[in-house]
N, C-alpha and C. Protein backbone atom coordinates (compact mmCIF):
# COMPACT_ATOMS: atom_id res chain seq x y z
N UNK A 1 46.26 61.53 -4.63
CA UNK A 1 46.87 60.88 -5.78
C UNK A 1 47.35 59.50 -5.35
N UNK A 2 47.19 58.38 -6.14
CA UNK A 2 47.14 57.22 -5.66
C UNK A 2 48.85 56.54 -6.53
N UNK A 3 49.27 55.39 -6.61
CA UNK A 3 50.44 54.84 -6.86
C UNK A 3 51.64 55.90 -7.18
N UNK A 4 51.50 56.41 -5.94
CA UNK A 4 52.93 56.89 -5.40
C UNK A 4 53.95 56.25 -4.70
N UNK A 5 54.85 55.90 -5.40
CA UNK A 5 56.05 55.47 -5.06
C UNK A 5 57.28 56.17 -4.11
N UNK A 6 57.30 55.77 -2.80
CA UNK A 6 58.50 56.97 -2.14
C UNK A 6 59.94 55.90 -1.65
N UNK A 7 60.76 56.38 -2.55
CA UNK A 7 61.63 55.49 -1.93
C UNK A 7 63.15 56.40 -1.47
N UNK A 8 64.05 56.26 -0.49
CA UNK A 8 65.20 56.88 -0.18
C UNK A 8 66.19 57.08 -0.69
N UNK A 9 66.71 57.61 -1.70
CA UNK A 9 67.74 57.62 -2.39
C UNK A 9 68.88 58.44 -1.53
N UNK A 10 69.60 57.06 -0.88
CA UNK A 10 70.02 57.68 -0.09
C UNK A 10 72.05 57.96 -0.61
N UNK A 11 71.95 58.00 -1.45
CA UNK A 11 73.05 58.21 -2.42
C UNK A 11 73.06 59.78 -2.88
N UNK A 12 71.51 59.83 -3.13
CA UNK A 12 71.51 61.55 -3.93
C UNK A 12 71.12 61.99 -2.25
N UNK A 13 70.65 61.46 -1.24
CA UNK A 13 70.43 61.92 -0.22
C UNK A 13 69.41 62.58 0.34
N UNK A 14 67.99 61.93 -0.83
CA UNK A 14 66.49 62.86 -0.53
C UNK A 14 65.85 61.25 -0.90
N UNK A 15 64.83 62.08 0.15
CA UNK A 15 63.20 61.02 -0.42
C UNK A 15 62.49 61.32 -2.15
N UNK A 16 62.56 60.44 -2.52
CA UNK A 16 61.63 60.64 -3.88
C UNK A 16 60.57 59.96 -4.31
N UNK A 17 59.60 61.02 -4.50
CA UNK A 17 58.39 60.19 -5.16
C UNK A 17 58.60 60.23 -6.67
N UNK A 18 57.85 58.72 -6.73
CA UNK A 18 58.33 58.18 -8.26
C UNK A 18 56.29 57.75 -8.92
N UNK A 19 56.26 58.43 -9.65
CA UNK A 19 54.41 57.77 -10.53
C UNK A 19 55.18 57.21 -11.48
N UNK A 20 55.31 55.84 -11.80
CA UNK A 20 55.59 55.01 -12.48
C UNK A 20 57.08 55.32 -12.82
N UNK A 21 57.56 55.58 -14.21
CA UNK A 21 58.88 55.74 -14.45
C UNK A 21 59.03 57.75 -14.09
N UNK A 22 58.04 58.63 -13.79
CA UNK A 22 58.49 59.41 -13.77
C UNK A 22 58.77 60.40 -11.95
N UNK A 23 59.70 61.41 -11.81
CA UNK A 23 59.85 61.53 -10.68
C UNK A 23 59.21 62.66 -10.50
N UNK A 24 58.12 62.74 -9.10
CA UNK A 24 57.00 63.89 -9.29
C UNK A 24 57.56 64.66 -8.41
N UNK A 25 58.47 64.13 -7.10
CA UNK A 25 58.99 65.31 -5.98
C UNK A 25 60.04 64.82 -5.25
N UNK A 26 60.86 65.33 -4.51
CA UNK A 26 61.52 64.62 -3.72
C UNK A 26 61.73 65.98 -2.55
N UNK A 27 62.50 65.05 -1.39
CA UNK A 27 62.58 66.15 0.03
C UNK A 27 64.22 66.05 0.18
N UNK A 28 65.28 66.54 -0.25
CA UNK A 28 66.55 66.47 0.31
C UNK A 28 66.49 66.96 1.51
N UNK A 29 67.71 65.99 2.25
CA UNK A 29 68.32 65.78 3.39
C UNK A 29 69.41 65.76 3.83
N UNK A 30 70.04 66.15 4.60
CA UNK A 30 71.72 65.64 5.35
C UNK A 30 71.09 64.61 6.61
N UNK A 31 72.53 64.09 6.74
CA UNK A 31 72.12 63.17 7.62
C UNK A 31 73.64 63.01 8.53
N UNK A 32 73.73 62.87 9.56
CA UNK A 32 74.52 62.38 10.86
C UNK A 32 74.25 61.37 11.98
N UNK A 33 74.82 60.86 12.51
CA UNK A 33 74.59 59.83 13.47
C UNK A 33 73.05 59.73 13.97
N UNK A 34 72.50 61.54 14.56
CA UNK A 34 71.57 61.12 15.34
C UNK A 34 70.64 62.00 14.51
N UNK A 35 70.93 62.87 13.37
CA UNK A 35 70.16 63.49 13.10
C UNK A 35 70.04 64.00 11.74
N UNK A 36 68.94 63.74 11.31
CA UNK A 36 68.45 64.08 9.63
C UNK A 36 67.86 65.19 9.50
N UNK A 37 68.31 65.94 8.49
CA UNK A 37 67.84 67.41 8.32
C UNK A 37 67.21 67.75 7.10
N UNK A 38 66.12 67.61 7.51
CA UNK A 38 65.12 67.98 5.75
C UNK A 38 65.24 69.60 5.15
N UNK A 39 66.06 69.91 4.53
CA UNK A 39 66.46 71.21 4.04
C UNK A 39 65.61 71.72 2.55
N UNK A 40 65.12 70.76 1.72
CA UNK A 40 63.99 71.47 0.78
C UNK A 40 62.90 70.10 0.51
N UNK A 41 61.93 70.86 -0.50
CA UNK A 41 61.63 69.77 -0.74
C UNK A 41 60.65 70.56 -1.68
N UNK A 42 60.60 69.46 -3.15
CA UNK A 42 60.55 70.38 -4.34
C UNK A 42 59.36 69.36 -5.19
N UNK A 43 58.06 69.54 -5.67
CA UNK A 43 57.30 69.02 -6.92
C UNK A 43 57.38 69.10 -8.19
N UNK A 44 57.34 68.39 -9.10
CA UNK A 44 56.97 69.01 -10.55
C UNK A 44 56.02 70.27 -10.62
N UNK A 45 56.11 70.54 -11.52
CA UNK A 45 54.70 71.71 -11.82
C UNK A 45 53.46 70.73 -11.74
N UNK A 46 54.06 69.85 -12.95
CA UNK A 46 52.88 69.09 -13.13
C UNK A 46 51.87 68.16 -11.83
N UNK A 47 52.64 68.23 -10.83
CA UNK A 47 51.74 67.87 -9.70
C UNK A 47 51.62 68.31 -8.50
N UNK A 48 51.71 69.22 -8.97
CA UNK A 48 51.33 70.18 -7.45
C UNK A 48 49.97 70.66 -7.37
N UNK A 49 49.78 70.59 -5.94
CA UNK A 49 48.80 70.60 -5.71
C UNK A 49 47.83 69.13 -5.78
N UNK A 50 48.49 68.21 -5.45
CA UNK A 50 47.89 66.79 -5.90
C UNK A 50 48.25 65.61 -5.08
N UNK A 51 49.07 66.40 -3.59
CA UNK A 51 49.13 65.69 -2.66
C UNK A 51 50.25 64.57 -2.76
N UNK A 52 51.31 64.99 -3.50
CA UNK A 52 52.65 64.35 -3.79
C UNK A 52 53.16 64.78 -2.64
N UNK A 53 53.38 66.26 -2.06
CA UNK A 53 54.34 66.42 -1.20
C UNK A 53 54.26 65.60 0.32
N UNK A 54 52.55 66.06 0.40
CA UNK A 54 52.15 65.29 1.72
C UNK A 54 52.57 63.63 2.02
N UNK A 55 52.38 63.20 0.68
CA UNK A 55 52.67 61.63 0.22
C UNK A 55 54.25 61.23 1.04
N UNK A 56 54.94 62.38 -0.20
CA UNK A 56 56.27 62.16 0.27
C UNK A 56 56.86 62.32 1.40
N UNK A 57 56.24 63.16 2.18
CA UNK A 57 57.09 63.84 3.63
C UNK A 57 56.32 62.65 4.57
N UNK A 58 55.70 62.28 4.41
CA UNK A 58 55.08 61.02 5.36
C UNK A 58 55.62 60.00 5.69
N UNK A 59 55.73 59.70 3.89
CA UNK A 59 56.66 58.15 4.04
C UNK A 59 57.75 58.57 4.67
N UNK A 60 58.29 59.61 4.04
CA UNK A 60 59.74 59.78 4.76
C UNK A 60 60.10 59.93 6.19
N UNK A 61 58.80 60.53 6.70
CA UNK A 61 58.48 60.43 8.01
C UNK A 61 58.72 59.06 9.06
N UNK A 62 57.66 58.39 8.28
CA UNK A 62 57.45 56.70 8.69
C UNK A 62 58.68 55.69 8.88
N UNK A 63 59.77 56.56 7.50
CA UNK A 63 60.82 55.71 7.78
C UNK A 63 62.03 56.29 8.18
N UNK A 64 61.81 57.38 8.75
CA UNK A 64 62.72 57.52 9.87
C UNK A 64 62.54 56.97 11.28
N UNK A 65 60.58 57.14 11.64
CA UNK A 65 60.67 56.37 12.72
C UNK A 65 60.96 55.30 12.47
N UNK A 66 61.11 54.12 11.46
CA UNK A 66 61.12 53.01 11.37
C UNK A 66 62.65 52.70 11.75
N UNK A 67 63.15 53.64 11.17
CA UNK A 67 64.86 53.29 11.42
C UNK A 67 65.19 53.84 12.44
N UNK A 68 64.49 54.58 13.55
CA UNK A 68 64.58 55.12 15.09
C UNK A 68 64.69 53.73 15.56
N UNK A 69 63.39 53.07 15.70
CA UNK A 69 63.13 52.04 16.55
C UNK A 69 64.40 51.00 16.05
N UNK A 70 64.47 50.48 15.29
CA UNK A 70 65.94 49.71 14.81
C UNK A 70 67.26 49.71 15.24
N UNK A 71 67.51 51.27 15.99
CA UNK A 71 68.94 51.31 16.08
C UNK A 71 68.99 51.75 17.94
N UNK A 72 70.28 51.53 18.39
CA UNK A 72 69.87 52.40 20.00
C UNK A 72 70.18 53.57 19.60
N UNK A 73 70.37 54.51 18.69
CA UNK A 73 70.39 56.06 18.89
C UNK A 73 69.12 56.47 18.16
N UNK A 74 68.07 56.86 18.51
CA UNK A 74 67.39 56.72 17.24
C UNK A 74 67.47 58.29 16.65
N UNK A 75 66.81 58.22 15.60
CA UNK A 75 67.05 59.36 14.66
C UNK A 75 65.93 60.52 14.81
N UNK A 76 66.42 62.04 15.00
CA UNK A 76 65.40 62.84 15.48
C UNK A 76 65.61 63.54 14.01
N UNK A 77 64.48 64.70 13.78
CA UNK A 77 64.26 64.91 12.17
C UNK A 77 64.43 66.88 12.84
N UNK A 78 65.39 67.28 12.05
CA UNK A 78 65.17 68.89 12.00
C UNK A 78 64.93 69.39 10.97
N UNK A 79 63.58 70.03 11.24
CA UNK A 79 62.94 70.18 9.08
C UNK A 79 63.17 71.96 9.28
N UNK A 80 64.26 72.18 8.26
CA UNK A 80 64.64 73.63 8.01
C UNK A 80 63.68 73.46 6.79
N UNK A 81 63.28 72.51 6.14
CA UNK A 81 62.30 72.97 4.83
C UNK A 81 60.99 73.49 5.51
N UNK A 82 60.49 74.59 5.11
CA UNK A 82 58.55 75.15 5.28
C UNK A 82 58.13 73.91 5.66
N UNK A 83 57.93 73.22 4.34
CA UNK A 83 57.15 72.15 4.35
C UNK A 83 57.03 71.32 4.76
N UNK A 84 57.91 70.99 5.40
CA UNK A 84 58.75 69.99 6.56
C UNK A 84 57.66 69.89 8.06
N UNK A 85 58.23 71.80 7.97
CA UNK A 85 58.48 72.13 9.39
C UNK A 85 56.45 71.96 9.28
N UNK A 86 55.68 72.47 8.35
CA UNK A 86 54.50 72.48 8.48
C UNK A 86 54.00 71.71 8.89
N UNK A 87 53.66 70.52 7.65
CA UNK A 87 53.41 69.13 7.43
C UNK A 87 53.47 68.09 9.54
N UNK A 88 54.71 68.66 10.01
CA UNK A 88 54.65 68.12 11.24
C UNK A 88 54.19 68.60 12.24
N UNK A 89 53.52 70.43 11.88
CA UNK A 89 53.21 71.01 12.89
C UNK A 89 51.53 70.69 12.78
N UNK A 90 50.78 69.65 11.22
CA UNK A 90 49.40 70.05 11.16
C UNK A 90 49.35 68.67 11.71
N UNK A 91 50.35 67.54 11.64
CA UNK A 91 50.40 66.14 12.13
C UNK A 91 50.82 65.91 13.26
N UNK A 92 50.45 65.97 14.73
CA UNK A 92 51.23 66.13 15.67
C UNK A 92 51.58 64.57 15.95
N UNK A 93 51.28 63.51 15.18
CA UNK A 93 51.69 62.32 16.39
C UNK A 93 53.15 62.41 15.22
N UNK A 94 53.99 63.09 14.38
CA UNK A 94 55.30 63.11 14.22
C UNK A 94 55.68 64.10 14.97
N UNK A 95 55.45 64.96 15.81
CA UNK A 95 56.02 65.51 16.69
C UNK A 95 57.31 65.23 17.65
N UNK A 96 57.34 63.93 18.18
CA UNK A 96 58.09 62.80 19.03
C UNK A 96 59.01 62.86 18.04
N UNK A 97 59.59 62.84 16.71
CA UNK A 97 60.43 62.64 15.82
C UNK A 97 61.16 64.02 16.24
N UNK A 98 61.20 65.08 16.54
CA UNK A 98 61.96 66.42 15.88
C UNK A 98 62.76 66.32 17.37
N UNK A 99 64.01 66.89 16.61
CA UNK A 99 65.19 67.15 17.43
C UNK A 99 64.98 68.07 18.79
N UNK A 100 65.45 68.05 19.93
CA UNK A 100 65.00 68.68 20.60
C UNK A 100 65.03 70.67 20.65
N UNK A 101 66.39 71.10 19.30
CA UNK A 101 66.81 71.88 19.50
C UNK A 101 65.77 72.86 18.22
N UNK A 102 64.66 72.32 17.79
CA UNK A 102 63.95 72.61 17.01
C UNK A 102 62.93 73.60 17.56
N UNK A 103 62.51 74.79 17.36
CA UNK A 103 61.59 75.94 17.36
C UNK A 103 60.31 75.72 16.99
């Protein structure tokens, strides 16, 4: 699925994908100094199965490493969500991202 929008709402505290004005998924998170915790992460009906989630957990991916390299602590990712935990086990170069205390 193409013009997917993922941006951090880091107020409500999840990644969200946005197709134009409407919101197709997002991945909530907690977050602490060194470590972000992806705890669900949820689609419309209407697009599942259509490669929103993969979309979303990527970017969100990308910009955690992005904000790793930026800071001296950088940020390790513990995905208690399935989809999380999947998504990084079928992608191994995000591997280097997960906390060390992760299973």
């Amino acid at each position: 699925m193409t013009d997917i929008n993922v941006v951090n709402n880091e107020a409500g505290h999840r990644y969200e994908a946005w197709l134009g004005e409407v919101l197709a998924g997002f991945a909530q998170y907690t977050l602490d100094d060194e470590l972000i915790t992806f705890t669900h992460t949820q689609v419309a009906d209407a697009f599942e199965g259509k490669g929103v989630a993969s979309t979303l957990i990527r970017a969100a991916l990308d910009d955690v490493r992005a904000q790793a390299s930026s800071t001296v602590r950088p940020l390790r990712v513990r995905p208690l969500c399935p989809f999380v935990r999947a998504f990084i086990q079928r992608h191994t170069d995000y591997q280097d991202l997960l906390y060390a205390g992760t299973d």
